[in-house]
N, C-alpha and C. Protein backbone atom coordinates (compact mmCIF):
# COMPACT_ATOMS: atom_id res chain seq x y z
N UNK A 1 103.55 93.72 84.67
CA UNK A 1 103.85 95.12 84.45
C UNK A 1 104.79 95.60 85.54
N UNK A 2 105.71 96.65 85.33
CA UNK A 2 106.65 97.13 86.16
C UNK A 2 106.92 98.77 86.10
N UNK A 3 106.64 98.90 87.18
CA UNK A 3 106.98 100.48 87.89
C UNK A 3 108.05 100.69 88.14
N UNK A 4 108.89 102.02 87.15
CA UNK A 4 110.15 102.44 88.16
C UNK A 4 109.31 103.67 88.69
N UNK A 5 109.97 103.60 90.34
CA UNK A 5 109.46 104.72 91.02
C UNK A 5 110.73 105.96 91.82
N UNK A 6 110.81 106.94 91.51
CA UNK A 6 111.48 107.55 91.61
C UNK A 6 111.27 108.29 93.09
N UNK A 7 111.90 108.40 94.20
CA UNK A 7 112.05 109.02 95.37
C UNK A 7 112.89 109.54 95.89
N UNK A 8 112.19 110.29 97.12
CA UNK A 8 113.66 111.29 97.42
C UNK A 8 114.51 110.47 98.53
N UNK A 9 114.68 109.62 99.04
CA UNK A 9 114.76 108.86 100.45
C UNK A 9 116.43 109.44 100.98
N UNK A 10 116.94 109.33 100.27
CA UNK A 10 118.28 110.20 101.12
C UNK A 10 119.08 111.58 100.07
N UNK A 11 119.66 112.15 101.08
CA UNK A 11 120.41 113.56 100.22
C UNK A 11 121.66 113.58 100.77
N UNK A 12 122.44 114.86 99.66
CA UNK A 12 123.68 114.62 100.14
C UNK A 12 124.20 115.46 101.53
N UNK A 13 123.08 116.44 102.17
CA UNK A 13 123.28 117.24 103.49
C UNK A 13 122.30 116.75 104.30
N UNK A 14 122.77 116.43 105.81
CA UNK A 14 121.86 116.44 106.45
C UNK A 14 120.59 117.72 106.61
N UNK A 15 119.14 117.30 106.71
CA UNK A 15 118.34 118.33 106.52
C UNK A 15 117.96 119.06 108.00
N UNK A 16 117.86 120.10 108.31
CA UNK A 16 117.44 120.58 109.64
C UNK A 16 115.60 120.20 110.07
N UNK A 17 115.12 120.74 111.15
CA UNK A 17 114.00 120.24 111.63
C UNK A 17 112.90 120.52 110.17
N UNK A 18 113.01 121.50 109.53
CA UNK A 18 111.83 121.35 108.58
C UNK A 18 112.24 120.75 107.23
N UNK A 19 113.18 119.94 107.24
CA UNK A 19 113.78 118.84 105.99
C UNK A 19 114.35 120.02 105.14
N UNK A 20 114.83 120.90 105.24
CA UNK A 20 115.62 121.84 103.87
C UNK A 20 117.18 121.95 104.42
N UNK A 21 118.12 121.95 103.36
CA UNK A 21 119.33 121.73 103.31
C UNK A 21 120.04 122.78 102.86
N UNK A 22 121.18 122.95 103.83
CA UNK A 22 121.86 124.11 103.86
C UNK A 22 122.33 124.30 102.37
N UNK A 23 123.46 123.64 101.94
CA UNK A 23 124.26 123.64 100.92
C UNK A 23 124.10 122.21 100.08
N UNK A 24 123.01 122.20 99.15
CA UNK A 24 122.47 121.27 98.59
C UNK A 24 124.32 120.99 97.43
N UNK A 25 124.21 119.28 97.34
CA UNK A 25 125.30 119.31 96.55
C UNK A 25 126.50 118.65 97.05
N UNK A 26 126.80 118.72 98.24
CA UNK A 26 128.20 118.31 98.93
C UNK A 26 128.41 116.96 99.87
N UNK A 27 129.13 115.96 99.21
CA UNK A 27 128.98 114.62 100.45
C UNK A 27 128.16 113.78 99.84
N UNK A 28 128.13 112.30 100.32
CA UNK A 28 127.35 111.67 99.30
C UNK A 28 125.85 111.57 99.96
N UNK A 29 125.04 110.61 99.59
CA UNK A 29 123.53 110.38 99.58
C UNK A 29 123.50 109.61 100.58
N UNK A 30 124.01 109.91 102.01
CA UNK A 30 123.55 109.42 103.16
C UNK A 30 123.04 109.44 104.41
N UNK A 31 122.36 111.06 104.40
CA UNK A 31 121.38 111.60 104.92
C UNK A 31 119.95 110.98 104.56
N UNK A 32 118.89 110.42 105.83
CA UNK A 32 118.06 109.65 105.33
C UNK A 32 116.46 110.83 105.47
N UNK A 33 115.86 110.75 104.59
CA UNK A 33 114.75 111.60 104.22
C UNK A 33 113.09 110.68 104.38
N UNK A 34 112.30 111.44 105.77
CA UNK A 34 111.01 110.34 106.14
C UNK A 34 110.22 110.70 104.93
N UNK A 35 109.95 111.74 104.60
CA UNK A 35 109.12 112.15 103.09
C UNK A 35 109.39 111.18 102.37
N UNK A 36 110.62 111.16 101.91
CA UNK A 36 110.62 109.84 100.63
C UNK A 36 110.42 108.39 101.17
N UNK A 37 111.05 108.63 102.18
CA UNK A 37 110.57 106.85 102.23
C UNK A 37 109.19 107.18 102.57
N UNK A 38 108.27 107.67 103.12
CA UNK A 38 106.93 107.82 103.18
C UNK A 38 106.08 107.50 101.86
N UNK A 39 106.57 107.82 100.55
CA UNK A 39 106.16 108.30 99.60
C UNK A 39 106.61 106.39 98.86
N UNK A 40 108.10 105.92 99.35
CA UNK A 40 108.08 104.77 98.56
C UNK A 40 107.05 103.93 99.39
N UNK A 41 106.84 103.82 100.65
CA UNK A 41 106.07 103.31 101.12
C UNK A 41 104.43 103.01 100.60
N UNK A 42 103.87 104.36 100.37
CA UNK A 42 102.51 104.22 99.76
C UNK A 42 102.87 103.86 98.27
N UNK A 43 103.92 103.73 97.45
CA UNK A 43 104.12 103.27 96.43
C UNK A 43 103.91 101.44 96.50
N UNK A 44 104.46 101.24 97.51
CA UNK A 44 104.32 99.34 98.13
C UNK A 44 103.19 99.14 97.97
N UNK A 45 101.98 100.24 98.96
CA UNK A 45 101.19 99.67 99.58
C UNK A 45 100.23 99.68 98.47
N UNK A 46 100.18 100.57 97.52
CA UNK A 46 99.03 100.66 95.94
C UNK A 46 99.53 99.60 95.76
N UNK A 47 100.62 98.88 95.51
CA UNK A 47 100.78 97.63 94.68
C UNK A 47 100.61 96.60 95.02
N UNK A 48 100.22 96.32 96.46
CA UNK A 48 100.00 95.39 97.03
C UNK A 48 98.32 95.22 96.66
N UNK A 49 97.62 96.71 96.76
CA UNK A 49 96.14 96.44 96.89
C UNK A 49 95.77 96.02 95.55
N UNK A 50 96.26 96.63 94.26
CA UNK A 50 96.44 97.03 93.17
C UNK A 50 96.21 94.85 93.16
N UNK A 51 97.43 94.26 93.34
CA UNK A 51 97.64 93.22 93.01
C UNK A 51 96.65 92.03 94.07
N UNK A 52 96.40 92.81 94.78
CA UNK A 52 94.78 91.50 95.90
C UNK A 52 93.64 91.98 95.51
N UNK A 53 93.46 92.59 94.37
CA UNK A 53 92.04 92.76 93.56
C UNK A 53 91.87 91.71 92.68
N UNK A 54 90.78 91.09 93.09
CA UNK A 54 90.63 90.03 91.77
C UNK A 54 90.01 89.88 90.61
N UNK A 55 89.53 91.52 90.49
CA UNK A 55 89.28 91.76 88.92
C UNK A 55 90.25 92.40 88.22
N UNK A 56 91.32 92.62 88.88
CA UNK A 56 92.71 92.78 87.66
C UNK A 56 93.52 91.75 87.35
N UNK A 57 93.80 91.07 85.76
CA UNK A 57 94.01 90.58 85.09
C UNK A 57 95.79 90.23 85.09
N UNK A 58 96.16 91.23 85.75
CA UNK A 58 97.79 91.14 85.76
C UNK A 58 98.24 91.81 87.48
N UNK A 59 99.27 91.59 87.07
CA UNK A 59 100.21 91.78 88.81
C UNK A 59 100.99 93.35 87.85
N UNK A 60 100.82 93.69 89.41
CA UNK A 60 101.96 95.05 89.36
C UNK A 60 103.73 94.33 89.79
N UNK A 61 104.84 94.93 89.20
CA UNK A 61 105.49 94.75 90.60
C UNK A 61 106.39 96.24 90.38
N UNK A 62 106.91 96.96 91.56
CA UNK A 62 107.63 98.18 91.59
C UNK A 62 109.31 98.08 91.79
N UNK A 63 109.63 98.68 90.99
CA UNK A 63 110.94 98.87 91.42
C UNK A 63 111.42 100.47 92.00
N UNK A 64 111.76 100.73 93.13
CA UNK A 64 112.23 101.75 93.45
C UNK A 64 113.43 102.32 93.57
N UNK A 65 113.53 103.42 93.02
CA UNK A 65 114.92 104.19 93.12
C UNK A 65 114.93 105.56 93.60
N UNK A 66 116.19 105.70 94.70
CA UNK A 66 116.69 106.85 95.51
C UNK A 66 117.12 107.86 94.40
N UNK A 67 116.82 108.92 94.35
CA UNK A 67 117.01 110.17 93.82
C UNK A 67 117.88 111.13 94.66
N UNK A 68 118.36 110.86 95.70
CA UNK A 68 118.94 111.45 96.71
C UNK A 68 118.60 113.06 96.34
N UNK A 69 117.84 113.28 96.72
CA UNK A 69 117.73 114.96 96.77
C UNK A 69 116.79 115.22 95.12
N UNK A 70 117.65 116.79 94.81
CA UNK A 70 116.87 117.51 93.40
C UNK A 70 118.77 117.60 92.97
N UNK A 71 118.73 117.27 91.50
CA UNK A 71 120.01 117.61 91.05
C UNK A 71 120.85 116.81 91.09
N UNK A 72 120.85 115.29 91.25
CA UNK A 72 122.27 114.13 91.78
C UNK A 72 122.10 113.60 90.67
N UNK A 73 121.44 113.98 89.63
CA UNK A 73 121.36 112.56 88.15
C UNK A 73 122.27 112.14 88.24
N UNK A 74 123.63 112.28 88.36
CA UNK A 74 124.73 110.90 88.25
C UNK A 74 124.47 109.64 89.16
N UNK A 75 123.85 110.44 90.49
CA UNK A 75 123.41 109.20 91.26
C UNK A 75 122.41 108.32 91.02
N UNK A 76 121.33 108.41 90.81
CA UNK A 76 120.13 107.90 90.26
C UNK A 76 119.64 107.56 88.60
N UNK A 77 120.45 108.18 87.74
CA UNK A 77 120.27 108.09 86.57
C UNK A 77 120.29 107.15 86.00
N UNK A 78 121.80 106.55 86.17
CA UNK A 78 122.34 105.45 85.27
C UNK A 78 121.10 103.90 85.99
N UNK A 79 120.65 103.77 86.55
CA UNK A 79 120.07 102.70 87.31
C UNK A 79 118.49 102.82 86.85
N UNK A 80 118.30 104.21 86.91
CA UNK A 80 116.64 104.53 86.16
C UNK A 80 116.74 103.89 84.23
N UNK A 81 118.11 104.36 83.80
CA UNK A 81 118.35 104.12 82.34
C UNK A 81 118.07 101.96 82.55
N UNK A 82 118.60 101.83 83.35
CA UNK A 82 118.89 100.17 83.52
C UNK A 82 117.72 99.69 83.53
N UNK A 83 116.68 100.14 84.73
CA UNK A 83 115.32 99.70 85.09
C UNK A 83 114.53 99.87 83.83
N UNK A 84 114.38 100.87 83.02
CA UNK A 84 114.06 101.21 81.86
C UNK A 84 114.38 99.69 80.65
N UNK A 85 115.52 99.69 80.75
CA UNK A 85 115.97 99.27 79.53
C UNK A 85 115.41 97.45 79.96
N UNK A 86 116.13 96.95 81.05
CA UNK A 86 116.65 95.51 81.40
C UNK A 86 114.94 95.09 81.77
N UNK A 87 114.43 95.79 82.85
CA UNK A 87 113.48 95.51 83.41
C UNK A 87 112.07 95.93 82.85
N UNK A 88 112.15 96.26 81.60
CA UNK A 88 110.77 96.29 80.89
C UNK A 88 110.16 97.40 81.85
N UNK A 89 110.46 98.31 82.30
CA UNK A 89 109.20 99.28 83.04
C UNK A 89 108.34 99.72 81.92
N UNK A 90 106.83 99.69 82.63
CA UNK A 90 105.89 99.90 81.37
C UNK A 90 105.12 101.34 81.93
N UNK A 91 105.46 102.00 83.32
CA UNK A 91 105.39 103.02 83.67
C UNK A 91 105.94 103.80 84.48
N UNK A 92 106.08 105.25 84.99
CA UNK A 92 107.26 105.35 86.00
C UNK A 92 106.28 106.59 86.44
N UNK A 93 106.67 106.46 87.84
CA UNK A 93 106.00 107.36 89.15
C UNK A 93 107.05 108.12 89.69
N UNK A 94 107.13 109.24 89.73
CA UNK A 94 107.84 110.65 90.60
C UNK A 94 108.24 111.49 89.34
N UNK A 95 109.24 112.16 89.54
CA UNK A 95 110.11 112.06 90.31
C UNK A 95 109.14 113.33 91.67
N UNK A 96 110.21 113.54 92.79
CA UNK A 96 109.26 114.42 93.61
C UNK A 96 110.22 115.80 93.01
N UNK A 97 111.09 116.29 93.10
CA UNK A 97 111.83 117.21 92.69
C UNK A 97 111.57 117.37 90.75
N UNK A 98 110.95 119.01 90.72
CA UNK A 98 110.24 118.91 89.06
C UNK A 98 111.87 118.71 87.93
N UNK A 99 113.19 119.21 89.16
CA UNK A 99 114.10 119.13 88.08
C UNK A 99 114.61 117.59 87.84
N UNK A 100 113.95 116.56 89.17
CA UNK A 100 114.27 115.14 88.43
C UNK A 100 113.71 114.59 86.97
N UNK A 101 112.17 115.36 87.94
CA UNK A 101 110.94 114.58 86.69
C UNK A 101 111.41 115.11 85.16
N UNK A 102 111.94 116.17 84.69
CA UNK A 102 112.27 116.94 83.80
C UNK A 102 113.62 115.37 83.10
N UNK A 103 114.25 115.37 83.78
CA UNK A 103 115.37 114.44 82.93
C UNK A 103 114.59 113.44 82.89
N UNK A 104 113.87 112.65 84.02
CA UNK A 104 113.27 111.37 83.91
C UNK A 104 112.39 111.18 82.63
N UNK A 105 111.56 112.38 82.56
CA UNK A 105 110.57 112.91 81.56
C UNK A 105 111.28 112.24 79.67
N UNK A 106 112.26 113.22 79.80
CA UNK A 106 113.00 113.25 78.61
C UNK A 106 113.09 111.49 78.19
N UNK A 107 114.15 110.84 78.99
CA UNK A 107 113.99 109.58 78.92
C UNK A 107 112.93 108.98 78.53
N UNK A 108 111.92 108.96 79.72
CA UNK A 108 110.45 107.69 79.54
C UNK A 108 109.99 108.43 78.14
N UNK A 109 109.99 109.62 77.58
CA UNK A 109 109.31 110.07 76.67
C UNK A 109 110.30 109.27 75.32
N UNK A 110 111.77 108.93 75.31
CA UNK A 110 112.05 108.60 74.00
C UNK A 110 111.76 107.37 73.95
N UNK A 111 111.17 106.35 75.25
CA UNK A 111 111.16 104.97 74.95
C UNK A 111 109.90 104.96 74.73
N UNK A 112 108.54 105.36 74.97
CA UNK A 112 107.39 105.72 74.72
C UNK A 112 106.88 105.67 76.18
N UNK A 113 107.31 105.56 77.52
CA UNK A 113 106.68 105.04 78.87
C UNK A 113 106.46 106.13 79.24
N UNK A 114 105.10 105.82 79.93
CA UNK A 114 103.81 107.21 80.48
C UNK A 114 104.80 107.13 82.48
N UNK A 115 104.67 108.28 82.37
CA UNK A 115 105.59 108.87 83.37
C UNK A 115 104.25 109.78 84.36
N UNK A 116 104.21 109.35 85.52
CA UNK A 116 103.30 110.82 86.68
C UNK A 116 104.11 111.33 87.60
N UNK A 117 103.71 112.21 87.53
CA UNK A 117 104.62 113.20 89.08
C UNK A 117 103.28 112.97 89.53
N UNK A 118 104.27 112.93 91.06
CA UNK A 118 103.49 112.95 92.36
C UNK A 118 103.71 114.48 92.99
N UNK A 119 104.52 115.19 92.53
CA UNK A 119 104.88 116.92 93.58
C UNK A 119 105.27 117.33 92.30
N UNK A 120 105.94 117.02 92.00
CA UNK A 120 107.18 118.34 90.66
C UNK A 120 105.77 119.28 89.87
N UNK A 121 105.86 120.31 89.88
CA UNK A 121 104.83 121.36 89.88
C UNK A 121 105.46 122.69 88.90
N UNK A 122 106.79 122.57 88.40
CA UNK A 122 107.36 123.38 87.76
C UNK A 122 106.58 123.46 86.22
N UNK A 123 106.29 124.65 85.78
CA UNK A 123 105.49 125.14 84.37
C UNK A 123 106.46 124.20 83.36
N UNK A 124 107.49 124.20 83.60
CA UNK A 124 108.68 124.34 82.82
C UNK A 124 108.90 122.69 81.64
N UNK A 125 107.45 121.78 82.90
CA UNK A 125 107.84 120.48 82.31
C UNK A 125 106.42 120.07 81.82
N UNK A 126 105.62 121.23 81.65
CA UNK A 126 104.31 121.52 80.72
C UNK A 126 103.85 121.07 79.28
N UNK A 127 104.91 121.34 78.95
CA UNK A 127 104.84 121.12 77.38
C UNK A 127 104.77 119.83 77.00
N UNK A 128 103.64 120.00 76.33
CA UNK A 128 103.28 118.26 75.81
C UNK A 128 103.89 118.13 74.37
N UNK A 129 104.65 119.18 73.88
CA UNK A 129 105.00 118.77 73.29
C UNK A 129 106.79 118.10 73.33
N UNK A 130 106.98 118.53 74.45
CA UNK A 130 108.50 117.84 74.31
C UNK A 130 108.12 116.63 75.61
N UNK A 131 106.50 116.60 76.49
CA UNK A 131 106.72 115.93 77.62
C UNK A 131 105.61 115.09 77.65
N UNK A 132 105.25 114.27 76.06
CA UNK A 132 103.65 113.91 75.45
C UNK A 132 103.57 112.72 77.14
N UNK A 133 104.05 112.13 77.13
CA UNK A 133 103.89 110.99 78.06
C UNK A 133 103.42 111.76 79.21
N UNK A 134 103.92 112.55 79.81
CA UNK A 134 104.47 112.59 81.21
C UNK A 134 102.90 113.56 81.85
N UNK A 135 102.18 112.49 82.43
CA UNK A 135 101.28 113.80 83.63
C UNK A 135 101.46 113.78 84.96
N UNK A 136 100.81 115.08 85.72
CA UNK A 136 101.31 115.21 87.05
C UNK A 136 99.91 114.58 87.86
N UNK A 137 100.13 114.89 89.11
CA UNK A 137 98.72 114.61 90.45
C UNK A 137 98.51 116.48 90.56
N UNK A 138 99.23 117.16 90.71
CA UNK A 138 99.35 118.80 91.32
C UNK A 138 99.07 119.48 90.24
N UNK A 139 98.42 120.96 90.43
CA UNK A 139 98.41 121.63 89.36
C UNK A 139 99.97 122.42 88.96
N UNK A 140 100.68 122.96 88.09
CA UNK A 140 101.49 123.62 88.17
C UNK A 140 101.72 125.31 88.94
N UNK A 141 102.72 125.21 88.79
CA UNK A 141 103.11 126.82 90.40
C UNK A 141 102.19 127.77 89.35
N UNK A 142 102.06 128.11 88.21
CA UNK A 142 101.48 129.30 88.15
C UNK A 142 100.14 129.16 88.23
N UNK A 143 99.08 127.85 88.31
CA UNK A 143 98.30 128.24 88.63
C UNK A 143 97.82 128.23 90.37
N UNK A 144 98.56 128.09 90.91
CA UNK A 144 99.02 127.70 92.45
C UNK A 144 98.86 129.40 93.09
N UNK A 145 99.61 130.09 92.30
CA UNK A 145 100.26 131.27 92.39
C UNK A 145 98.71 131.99 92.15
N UNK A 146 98.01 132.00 91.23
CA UNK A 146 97.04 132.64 90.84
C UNK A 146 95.66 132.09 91.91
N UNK A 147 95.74 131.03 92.52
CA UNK A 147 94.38 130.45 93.39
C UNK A 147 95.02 131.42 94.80
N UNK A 148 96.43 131.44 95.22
CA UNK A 148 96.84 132.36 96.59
C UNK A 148 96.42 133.78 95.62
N UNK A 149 96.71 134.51 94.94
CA UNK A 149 96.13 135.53 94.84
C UNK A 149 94.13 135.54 95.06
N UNK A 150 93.79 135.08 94.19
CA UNK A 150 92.37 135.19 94.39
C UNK A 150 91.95 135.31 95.47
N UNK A 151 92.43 134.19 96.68
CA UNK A 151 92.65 134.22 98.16
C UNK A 151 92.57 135.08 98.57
N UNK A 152 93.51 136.11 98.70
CA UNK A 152 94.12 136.90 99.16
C UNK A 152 93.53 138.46 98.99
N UNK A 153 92.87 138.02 97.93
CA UNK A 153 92.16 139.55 97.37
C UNK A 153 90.33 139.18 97.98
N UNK A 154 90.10 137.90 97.84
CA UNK A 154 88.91 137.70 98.46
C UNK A 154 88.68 138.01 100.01
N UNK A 155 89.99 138.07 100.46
CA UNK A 155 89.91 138.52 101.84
C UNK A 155 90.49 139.50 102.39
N UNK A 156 90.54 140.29 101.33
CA UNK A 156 90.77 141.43 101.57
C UNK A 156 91.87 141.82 102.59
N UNK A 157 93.23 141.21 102.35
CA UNK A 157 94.53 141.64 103.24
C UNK A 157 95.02 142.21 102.36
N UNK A 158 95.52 143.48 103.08
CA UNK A 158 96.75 144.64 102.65
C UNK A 158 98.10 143.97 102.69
N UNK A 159 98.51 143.60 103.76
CA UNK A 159 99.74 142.96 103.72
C UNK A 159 99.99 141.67 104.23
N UNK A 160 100.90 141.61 103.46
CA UNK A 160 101.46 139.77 103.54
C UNK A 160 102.67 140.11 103.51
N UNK A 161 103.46 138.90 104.21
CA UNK A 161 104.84 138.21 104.08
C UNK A 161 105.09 137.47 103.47
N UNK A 162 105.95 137.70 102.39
CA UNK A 162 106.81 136.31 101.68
C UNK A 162 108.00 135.50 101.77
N UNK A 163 108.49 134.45 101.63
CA UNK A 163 108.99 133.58 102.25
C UNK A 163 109.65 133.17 100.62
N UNK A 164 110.64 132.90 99.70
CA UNK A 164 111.22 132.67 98.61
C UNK A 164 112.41 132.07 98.87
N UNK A 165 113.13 131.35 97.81
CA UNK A 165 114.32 130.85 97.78
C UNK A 165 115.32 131.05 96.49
N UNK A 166 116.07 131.03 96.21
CA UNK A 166 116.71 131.38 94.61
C UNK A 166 116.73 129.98 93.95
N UNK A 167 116.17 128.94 94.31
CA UNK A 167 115.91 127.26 93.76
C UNK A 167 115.06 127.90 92.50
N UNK A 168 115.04 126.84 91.17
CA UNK A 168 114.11 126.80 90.60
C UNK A 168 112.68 126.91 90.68
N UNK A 169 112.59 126.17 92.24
CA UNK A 169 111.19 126.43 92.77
C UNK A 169 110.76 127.93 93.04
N UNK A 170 111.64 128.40 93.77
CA UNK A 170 111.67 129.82 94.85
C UNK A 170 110.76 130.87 93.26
């Protein structure tokens, strides 16, 4: 069996001390990102344990691919379509960005391959009916949104600060 695994490991801006990028978009994918390789890393290490169990019947093996950031599908796409097609993937892990998992989604869903997010949390890639394959690990932002309210009213604060971005996420 074979995993394509989708990660963020480099982008096209260098990221400042808390990994977010000025002007997402510009320069190629050679800014290097510890999150993603963190993330392909524990992808190794399940497959290693996954495969020194000796009551499973078959071997894993993973193939991983750089997503450089949220938004580069030209970069990462054509190689996910390849791994897909050439390499028999019989499941696929990420993407971490919900607007990767959303194209990745589309794909693994027309070949029939069950797809998980590990982060992508956007409502937007909910629908089982256009996304039957595809489940996440996270709940989605609106119910995220609704557990900080409850919070927030359980403890009775008047005021808060918010912190937003104009991203899909924000």
């Amino acid at each position: 069996y074979t995993l394509a695994g989708l990660f963020p490991v480099s982008n096209k801006d260098q990221p400042d001390e808390e990994g977010i990028t000025a002007s997402p978009g510009a320069g190629d994918c050679n800014y290097f990102m510890n999150d993603g390789w963190y993330m392909m890393l524990a992808m190794d290490f399940a497959i290693e344990k996954i495969n020194a169990h000796p009551d499973y019947p078959f071997l894993l093996e993973g193939i991983k691919l750089d997503t450089c950031g949220a938004g580069n599908k030209d970069y990462w796409l054509p190689s996910f379509l390849q791994v897909l097609q050439t390499d028999n993937a019989t499941g696929v892990v990420g993407a971490s960005y919900s607007s990767n998992s959303k194209q990745a989604a589309h794909i693994s869903t027309m070949m029939d391959i069950p797809m998980i997010t590990y982060q992508s949390s956007a409502t937007s890639i909910s629908d089982t009916y256009y996304f039957p394959y595809l489940f996440r690990t996270i709940p989605i932002d609106d119910l995220q949104t609704m557990a900080l309210k409850k919070l927030l009213v359980r403890l009775n604060l008047t005021y808060i600060g918010l912190f937003y971005d104009s991203s899909s996420y924000g």
